[in-house]
Protein backbone atom coordinates (compact mmCIF):
# COMPACT_ATOMS: atom_id res chain seq x y z
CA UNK A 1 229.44 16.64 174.74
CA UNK A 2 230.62 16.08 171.28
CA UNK A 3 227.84 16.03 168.40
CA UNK A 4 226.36 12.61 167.59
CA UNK A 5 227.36 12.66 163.95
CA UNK A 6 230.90 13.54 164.83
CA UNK A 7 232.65 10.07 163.99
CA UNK A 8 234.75 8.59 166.29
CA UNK A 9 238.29 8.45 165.03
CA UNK A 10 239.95 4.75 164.93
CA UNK A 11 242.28 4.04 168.10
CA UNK A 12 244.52 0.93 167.12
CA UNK A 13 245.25 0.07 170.83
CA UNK A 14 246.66 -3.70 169.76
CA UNK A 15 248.25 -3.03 166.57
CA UNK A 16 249.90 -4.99 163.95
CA UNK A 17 246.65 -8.24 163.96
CA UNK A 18 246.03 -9.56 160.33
CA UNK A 19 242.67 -9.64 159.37
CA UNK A 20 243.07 -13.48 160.23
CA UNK A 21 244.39 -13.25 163.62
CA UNK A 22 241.22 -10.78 164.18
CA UNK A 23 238.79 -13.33 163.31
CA UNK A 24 240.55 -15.91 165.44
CA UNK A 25 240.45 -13.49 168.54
CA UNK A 26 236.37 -12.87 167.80
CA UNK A 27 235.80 -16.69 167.73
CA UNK A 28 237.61 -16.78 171.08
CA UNK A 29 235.51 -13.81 172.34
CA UNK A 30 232.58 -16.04 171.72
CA UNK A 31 233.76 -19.09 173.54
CA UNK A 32 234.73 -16.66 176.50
CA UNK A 33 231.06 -15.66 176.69
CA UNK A 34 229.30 -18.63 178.10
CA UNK A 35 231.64 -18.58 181.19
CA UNK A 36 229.52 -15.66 182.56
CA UNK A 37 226.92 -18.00 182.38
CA UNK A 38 225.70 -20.90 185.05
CA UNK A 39 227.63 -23.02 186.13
CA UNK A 40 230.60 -20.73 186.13
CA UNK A 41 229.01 -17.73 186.97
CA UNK A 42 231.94 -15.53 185.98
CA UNK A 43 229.80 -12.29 185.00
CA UNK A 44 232.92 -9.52 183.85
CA UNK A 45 233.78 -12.94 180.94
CA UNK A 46 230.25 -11.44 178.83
CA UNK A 47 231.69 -7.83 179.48
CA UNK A 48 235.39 -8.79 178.29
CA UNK A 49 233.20 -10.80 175.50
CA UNK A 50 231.71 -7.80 173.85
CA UNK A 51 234.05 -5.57 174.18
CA UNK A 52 236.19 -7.66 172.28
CA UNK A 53 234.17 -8.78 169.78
CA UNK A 54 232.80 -5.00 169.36
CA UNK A 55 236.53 -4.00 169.11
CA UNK A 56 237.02 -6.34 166.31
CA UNK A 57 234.29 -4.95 164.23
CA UNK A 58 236.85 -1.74 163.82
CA UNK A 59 237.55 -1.05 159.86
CA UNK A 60 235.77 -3.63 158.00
CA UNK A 61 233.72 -4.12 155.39
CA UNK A 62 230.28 -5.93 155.72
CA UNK A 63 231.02 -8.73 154.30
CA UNK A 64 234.13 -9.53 156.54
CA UNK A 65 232.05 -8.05 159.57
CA UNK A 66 229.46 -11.03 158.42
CA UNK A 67 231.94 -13.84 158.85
CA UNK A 68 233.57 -12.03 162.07
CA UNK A 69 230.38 -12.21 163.59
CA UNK A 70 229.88 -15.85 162.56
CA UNK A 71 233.40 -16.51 164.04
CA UNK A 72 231.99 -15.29 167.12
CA UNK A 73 228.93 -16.85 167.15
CA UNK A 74 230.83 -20.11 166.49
CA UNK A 75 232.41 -20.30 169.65
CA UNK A 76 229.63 -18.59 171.58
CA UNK A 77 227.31 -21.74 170.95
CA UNK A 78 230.14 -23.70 170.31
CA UNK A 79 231.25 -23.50 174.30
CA UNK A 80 227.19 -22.57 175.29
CA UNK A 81 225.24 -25.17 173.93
CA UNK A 82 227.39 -28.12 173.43
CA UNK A 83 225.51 -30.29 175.44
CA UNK A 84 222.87 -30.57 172.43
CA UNK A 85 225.69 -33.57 171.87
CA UNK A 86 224.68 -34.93 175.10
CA UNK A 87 221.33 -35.05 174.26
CA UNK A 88 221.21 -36.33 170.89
CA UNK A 89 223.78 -38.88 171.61
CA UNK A 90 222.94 -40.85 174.83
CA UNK A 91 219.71 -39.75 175.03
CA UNK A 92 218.41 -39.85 171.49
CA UNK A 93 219.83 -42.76 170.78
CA UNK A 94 222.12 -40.87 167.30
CA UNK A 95 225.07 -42.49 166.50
CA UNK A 96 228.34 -40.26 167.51
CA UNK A 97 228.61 -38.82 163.90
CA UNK A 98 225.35 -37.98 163.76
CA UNK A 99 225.08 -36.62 166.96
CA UNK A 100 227.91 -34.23 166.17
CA UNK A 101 227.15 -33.26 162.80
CA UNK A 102 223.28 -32.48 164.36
CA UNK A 103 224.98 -29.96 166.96
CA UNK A 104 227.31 -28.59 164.84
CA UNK A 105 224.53 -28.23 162.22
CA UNK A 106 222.90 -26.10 165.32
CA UNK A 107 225.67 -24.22 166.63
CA UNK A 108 225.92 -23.28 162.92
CA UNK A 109 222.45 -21.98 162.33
CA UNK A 110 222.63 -20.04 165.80
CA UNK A 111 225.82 -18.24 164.89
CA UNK A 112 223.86 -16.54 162.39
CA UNK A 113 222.50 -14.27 164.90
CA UNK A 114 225.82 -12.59 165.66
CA UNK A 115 226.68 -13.21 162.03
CA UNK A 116 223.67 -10.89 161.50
CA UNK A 117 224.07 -8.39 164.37
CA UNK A 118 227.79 -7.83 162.66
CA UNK A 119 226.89 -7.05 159.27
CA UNK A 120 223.69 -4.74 160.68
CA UNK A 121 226.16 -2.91 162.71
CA UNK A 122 229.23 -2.44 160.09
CA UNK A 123 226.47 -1.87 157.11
CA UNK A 124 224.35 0.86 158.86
CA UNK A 125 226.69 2.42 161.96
CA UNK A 126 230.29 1.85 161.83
CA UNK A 127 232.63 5.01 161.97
CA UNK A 128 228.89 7.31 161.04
CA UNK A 129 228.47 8.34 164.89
CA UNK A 130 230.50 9.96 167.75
CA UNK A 131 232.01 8.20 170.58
CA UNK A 132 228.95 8.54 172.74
CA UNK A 133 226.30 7.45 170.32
CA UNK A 134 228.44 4.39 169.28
CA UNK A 135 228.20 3.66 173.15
CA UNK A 136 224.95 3.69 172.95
CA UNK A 137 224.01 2.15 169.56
CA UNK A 138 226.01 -0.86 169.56
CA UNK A 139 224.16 -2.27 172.93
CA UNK A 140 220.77 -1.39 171.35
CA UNK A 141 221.49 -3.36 168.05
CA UNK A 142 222.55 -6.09 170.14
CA UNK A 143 219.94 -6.35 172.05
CA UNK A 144 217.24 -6.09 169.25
CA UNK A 145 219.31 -8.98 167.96
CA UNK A 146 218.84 -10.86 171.29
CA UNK A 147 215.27 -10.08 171.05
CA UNK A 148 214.50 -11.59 167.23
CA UNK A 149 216.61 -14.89 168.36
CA UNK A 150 213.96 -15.38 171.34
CA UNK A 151 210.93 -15.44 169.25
CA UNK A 152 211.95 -16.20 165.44
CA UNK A 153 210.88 -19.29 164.54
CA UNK A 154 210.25 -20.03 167.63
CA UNK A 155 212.51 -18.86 169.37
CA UNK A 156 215.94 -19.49 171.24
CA UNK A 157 216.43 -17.59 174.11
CA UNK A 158 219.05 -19.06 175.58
CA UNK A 159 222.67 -17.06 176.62
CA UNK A 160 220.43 -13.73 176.22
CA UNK A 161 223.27 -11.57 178.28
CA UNK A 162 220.77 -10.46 180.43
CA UNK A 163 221.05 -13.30 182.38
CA UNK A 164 224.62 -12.53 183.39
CA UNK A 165 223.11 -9.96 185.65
CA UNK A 166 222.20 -12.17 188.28
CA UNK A 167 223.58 -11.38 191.56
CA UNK A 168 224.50 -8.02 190.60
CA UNK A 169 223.20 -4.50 191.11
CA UNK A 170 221.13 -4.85 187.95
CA UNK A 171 219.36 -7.69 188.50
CA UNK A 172 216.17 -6.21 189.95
CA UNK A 173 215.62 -3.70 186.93
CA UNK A 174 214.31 -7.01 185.70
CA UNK A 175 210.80 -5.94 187.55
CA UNK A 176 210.84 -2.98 185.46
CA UNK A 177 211.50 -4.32 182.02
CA UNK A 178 212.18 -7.91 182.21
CA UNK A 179 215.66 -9.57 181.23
CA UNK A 180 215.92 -7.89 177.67
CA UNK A 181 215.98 -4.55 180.05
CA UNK A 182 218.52 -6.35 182.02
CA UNK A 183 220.36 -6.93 178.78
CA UNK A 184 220.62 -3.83 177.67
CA UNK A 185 222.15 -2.42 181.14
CA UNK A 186 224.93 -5.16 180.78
CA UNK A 187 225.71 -4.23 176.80
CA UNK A 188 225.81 -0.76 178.21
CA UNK A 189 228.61 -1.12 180.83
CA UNK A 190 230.02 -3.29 178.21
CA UNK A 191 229.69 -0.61 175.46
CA UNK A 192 231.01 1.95 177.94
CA UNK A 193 234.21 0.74 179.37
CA UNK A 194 235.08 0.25 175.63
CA UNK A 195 234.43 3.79 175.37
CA UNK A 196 236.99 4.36 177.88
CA UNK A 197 239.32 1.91 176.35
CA UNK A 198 239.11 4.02 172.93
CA UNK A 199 239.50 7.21 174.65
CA UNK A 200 239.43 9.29 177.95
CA UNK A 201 237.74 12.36 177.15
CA UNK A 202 235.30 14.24 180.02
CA UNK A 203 232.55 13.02 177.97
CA UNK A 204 233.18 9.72 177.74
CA UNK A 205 234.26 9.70 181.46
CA UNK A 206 230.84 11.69 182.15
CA UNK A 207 229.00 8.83 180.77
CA UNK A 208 230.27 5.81 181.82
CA UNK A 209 229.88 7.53 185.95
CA UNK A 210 226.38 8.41 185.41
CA UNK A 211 225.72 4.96 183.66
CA UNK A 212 227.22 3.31 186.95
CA UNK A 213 225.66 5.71 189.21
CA UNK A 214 222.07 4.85 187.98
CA UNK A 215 222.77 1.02 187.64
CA UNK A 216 223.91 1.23 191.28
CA UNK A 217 221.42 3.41 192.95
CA UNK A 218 218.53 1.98 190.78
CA UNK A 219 219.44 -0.93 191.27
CA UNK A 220 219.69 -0.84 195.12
CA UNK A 221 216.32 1.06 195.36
CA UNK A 222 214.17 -1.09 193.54
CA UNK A 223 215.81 -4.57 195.59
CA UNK A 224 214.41 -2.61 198.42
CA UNK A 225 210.73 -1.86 196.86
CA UNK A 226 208.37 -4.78 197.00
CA UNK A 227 205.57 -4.70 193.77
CA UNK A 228 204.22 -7.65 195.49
CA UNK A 229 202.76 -8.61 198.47
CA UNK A 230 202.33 -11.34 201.01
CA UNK A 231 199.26 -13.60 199.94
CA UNK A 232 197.78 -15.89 202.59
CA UNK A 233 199.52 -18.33 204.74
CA UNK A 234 203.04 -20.35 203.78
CA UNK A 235 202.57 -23.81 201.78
CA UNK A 236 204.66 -26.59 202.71
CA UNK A 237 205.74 -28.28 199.69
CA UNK A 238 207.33 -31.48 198.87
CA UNK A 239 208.96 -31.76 195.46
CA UNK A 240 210.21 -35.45 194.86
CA UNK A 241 213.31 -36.23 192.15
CA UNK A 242 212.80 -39.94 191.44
CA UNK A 243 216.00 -39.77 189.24
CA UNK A 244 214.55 -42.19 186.38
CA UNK A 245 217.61 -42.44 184.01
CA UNK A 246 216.64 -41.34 180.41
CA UNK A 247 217.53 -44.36 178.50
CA UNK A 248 214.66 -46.27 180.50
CA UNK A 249 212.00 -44.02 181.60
CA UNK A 250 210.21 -44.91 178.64
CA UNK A 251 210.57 -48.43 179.01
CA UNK A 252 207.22 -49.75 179.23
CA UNK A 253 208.85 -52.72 181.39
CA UNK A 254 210.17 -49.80 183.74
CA UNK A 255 206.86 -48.13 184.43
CA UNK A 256 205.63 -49.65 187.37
CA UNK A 257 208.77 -49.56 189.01
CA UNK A 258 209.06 -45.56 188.32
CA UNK A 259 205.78 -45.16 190.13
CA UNK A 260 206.55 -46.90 193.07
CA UNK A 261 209.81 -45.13 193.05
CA UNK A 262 208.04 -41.72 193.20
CA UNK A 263 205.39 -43.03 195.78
CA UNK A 264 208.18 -44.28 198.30
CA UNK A 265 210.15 -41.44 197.75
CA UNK A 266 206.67 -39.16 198.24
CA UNK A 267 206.12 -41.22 202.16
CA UNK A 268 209.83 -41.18 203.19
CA UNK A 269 210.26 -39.25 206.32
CA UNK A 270 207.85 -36.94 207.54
CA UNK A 271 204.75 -36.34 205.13
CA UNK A 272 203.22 -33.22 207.02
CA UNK A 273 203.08 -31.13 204.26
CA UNK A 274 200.20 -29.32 202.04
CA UNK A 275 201.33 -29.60 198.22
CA UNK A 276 203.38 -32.82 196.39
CA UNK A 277 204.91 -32.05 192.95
CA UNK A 278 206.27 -34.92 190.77
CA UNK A 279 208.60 -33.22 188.05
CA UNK A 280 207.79 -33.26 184.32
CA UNK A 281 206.57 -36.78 182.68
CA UNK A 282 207.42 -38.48 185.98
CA UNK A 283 204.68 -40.55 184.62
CA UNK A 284 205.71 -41.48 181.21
CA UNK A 285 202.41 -42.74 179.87
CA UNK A 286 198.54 -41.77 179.82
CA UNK A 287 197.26 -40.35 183.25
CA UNK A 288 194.22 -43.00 182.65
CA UNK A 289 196.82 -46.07 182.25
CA UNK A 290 198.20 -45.58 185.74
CA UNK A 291 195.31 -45.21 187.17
CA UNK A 292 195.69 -48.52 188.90
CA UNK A 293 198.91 -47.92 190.30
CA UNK A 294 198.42 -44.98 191.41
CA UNK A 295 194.30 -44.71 192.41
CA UNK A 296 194.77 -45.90 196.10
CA UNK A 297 197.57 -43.09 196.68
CA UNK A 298 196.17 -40.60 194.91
CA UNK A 299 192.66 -41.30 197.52
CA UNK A 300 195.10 -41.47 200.87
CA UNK A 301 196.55 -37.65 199.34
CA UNK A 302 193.02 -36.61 198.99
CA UNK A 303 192.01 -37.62 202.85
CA UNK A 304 194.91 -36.07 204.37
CA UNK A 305 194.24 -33.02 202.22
CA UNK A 306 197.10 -32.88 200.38
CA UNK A 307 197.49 -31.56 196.70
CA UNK A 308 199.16 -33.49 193.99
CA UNK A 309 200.93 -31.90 190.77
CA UNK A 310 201.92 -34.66 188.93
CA UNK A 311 203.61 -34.71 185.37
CA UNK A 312 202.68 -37.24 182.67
CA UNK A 313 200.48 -37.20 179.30
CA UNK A 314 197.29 -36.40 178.50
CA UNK A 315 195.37 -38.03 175.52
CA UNK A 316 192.13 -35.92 173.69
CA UNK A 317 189.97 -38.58 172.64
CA UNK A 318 188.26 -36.51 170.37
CA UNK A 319 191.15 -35.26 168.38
CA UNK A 320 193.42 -38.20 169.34
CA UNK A 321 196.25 -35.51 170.51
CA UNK A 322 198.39 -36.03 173.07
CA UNK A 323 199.71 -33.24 175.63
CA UNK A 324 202.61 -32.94 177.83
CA UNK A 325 200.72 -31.62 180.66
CA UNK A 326 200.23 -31.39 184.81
CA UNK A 327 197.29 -32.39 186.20
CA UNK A 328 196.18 -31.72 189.78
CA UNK A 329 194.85 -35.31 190.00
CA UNK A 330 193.50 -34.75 193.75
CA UNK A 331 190.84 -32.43 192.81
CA UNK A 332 187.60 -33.86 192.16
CA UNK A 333 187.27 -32.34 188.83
CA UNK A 334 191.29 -32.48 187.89
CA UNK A 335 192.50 -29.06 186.68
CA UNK A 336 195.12 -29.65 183.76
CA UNK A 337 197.75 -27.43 182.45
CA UNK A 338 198.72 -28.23 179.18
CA UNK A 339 202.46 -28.16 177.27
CA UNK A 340 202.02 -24.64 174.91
CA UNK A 341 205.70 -24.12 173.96
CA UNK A 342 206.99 -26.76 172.28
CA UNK A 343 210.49 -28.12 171.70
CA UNK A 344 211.31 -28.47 168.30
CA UNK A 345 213.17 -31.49 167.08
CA UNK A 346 212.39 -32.81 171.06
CA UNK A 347 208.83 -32.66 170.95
CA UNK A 348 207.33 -32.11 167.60
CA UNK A 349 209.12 -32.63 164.11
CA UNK A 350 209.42 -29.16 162.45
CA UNK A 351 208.80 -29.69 158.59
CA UNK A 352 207.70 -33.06 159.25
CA UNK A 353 207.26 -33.82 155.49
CA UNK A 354 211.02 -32.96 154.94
CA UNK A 355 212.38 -34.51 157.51
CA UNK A 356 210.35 -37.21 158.71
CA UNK A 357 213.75 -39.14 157.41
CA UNK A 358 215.54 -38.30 161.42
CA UNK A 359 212.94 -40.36 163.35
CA UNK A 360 214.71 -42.94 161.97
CA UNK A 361 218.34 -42.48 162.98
CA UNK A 362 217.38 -39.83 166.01
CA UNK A 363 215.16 -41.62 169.01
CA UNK A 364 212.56 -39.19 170.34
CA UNK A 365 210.09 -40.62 172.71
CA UNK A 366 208.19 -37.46 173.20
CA UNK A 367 208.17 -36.06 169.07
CA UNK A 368 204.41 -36.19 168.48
CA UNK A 369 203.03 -33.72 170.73
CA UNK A 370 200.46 -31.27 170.83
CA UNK A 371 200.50 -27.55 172.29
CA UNK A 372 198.18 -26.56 174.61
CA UNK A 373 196.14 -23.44 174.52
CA UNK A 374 198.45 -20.31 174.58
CA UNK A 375 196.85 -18.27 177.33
CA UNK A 376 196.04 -20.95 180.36
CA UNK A 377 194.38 -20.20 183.16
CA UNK A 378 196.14 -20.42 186.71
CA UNK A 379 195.94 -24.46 188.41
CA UNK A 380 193.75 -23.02 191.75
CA UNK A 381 195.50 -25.10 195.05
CA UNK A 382 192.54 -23.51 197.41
CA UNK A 383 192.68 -19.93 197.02
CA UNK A 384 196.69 -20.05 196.19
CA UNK A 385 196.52 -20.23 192.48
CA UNK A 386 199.41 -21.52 190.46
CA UNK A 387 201.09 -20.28 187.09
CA UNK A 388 202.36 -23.42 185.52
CA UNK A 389 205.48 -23.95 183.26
CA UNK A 390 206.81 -27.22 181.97
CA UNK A 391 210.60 -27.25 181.53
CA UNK A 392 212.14 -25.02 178.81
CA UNK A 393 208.76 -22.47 178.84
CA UNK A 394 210.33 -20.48 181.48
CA UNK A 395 212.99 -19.33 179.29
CA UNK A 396 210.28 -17.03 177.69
CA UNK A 397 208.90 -14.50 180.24
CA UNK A 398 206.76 -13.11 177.98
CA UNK A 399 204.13 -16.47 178.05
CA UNK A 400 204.85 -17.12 181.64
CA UNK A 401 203.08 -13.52 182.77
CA UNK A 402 200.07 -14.33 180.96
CA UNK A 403 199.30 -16.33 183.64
CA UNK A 404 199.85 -12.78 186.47
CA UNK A 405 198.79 -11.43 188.07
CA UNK A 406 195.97 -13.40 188.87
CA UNK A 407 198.71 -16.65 190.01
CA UNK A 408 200.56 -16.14 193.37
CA UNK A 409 203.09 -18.73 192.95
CA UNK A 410 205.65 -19.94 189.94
CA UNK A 411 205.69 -23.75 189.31
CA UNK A 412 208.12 -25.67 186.79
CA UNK A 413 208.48 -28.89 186.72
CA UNK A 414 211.33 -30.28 183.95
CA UNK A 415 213.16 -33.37 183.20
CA UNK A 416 216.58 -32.04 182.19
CA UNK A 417 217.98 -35.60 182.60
CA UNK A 418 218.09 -35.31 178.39
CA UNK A 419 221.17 -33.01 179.36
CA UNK A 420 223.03 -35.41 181.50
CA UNK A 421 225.68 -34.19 183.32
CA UNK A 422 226.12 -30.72 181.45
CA UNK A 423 225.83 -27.22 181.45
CA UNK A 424 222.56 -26.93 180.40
CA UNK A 425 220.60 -27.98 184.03
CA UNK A 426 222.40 -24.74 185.34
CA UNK A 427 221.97 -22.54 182.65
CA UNK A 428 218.16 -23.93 182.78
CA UNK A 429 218.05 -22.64 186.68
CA UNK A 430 219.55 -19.82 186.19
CA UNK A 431 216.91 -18.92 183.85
CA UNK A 432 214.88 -20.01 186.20
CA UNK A 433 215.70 -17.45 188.42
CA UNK A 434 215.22 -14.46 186.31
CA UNK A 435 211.12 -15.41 185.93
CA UNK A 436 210.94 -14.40 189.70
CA UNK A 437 212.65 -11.05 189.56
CA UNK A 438 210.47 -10.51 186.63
CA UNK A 439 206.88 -11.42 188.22
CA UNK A 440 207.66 -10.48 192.37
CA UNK A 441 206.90 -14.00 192.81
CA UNK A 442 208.81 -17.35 194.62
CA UNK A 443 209.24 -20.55 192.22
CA UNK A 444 209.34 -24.06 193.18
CA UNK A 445 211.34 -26.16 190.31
CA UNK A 446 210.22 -29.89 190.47
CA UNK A 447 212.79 -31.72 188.61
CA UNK A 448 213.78 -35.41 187.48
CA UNK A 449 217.41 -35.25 188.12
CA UNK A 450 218.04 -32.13 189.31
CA UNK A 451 217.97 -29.06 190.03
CA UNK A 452 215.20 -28.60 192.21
CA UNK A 453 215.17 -25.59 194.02
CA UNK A 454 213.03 -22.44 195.70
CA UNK A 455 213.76 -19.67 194.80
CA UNK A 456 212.10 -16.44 196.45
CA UNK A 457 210.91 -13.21 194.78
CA UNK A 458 213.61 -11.38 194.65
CA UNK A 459 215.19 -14.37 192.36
CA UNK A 460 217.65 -16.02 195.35
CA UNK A 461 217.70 -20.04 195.40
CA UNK A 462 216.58 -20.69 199.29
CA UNK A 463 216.65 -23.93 198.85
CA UNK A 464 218.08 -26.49 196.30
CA UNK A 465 218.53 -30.27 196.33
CA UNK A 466 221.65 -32.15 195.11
CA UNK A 467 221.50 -33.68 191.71
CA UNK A 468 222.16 -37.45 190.11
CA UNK A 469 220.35 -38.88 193.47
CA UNK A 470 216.75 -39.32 194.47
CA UNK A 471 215.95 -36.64 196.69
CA UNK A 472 212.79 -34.96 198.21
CA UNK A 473 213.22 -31.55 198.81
CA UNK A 474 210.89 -30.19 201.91
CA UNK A 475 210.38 -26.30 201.62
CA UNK A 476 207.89 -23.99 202.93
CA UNK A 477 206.91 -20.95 200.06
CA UNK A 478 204.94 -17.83 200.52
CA UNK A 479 202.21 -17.10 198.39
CA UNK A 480 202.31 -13.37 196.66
CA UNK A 481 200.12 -10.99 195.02
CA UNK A 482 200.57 -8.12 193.02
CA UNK A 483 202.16 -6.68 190.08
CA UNK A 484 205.20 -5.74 188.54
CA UNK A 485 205.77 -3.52 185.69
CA UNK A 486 207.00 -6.24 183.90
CA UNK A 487 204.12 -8.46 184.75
CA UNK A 488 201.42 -5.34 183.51
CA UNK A 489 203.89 -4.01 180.23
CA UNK A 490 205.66 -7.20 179.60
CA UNK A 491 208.33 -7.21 176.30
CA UNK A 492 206.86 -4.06 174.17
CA UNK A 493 208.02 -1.09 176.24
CA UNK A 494 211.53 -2.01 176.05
CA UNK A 495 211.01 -3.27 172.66
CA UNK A 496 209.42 -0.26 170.88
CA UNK A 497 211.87 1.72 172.86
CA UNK A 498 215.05 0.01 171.25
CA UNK A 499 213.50 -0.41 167.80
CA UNK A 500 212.98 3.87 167.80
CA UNK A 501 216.22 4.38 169.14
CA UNK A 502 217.53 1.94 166.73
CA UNK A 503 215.67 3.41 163.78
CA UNK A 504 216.58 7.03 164.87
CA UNK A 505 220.28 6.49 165.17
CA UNK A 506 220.01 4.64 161.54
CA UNK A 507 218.61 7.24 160.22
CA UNK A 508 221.55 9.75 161.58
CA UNK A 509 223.83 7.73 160.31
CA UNK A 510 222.27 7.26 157.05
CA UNK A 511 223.52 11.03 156.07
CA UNK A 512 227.10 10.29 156.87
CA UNK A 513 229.21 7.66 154.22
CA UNK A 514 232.10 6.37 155.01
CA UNK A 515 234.47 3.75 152.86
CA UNK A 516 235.48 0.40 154.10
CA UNK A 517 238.58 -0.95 154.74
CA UNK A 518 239.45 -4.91 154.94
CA UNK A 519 240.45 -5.55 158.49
């Protein structure tokens, strides 16, 4: 195997591509990306996406490696989270130019990331290693990268290419080191085959087999280990979607009828089941100011022994905050879980001193909220105890497992009706999905408009119900108990792992110092 100082020598395999039509075919790169996402699902476009993009990074200087990374982070976000539009246009009530010139404002500050990983990797790496340490430091950097964006300033998870490995052989290494584990297996096949594509050498061809031969033997040995286990008997469930459109579920005038909605929806057919979930803020007002409505049900739940999740606000008298929160309102001494992660811009107004001026021009129903405590404590059903999540929480595994091992069942309920008809309800599932690889435990997703679904432990939707409609979706979930790796370890294994192997290789590199050319 050839030394890992030994640079790799440059193989133009496209020639002739100004430095122009190079940037061009990174910013393409990026919009290919997303399609390996939800609702496309087509996993080899993030592997065609990096190796691309990691391709183009051949020759340059930092600077132009900092805007070639922005070019690709441009059309990453660009094509990945458009649907900010959506929600800022027909949802927040923004005019059209403002509504574009927020998302593009967004897509712009995201980019950075990439913009960043570039420069890092052209400033500290480039041309300084052989071909098998570039195969392995490029995925590494990347995924560092992915691991700042989903907790810096608080954090942005989204796209993390880890996801892309559902419903492949590497999704259950997910139990083992969550989806930043995940991510670096898929930069690593990416990584590799561009190996290949440089050059065929019995190293490189050495590599690139074992790589695939653990990937496909791990990965089919731990699908057939269970961390978890079986935990009392099967709930029946009954998750209702009332579909409330988002320009009135805040209508005051349109409360009443919302309730009644839910309640009719909640009695249709047959009601022989143990647990009701209403999604998040299907009551969009104080728990205490529907108490009349809703009193007499909530009693007839309570005699047939059914449980009630419902999602609404909760006011603090005492220091006049006000949560977005569940509340088990059967119990006779309601357990509450409380709204920690908040939304900025959606739920809370970052800076609010600076820019107190977009309340004004940007409606927000919802921007005045409190977070809850950061380390809840389980909502107990009986004996089946219940780790809550409220909408975009569950794209951070790291808070969700502070609720395991003592929970034995997911819950999220979300209202991603402020996404309309977009990607984003998908990409939000999908998400979804990974939390239940990650903990050995099924998830029920309660939602407004859609999609509600069960998925199982091993991160397969069982059951889902179709979206734009009121719907009740009937399911029966088993309870688990146990631990994962993931669950006991969480983030810092695989963390402190890359950030060694990162500062090793930079240090390697550090004693070789090469000049730049402007490709």
């Amino acid at each position: 195997m050839a030394p890992i100082l030994q640079p790799a020598q440059p193989v133009i395999i496209f020639p002739g591509p100004t430095s122009r039509w190079r940037d061009l075919m990174a910013l393409a790169a990026g919009a290919i990306y997303p399609l390996g996402f939800a609702p496309l699902g087509w996993r080899a476009a993030v592997l065609l996406s990096l190796i691309v993009f990691w391709w183009s990074l051949g020759q340059l200087s930092p600077r132009r490696a900092l805007w070639r990374g922005y070019a690709f982070g441009l059309g990453l976000f660009g094509v990945g989270v458009a649907w900010v539009y959506e929600s800022l246009h027909y949802f927040g009530e923004a005019i059209a130019a403002v509504a574009l010139l927020g998302t593009v404002g967004f897509v712009a500050v995201a980019a950075l990331y990439t913009a960043l990983f570039a420069w890092l990797w052209v400033r500290f790496f480039a041309g300084r290693l052989s071909p098998i340490g570039t195969a392995v430091a490029l995925p590494v950097l990347w995924v560092v990268i992915e691991w700042f964006r989903g907790w810096f300033l608080g954090g942005f998870p989204w796209l993390v290419s880890g996801y892309a490995s559902l419903d492949t052989p590497i999704a259950p290494f997910a139990t083992l080191g969550g989806v930043y584990f995940n991510s670096l297996l898929v930069a690593l096949i990416a990584s590799s085959l561009r190996l290949l594509f440089m050059q065929v050498r019995t190293a490189s061809v050495a590599f690139v087999l074992v790589l695939f031969a653990f990937i496909g033997g791990g990965g089919g040995a731990l699908r057939a280990v269970d961390f978890t286990q079986i935990h009392g008997e099967p709930l029946r469930v009954r998750m209702v979607q009332g579909n409330i459109e988002q320009g009135i579920k805040f209508d005051p005038d349109n409360l009443v009828p919302s309730l009644e909605r839910y309640m009719a929806l909640s009695e249709q057919g047959e009601t022989d089941y143990d647990l009701l979930i209403w999604p998040e803020t299907a009551v969009p007002a104080f728990y205490e100011q529907v108490e009349p409505v809703i009193g007499d049900y909530r009693d007839a739940l309570k005699l047939r022994g059914v449980d009630w999740l419902i999602g609404g606000f909760s006011f603090e008298w005492d220091s006049r905050q006000v949560f977005n929160a569940v509340r088990l309102i059967t119990d006779d001494e309601p357990a509450e879980y409380r709204k920690h992660h908040l939304v900025p811009f959606g739920e809370y107004l970052p800076f609010r001193g600076v820019l107190d001026v977009l309340s004004a021009i940007i409606a927000v129903p919802m921007s005045d909220i409190s977070a809850g405590v950061a380390n809840p404590q389980p909502i107990d059903l009986g004996g089946v105890k219940v780790a809550m999540s409220i909408c975009y929480e569950d794209a951070f595994g790291e808070e969700v497992i502070r609720q395991l091992p003592d929970a034995h069942l997911l819950v999220n309920v979300s209202n991603d009706a402020w996404f309309g008809d977009s990607w984003a309800p998908a990409q939000h599932q999908e998400i979804a999905r990974m939390r239940t690889i990650e903990t050995g435990r099924p998830q029920l997703r309660a939602t407004n408009t859609g999609i509600s679904a069960l998925m199982d432990h091993h991160g397969d939707v069982v059951q889902f119900g179709p979206s734009f409609v009121e719907a009740v979706l009937d399911v029966t979930v088993q309870p688990r108990r146990g631990t994962t790796p993931y669950v006991r370890w969480g983030n810092p294994p695989v963390v402190i792992v890359l950030l060694v192997t990162l500062a090793v290789f930079t240090a390697l590199s550090r004693r070789r110092q090469l000049p730049y050319t402007r490709v």
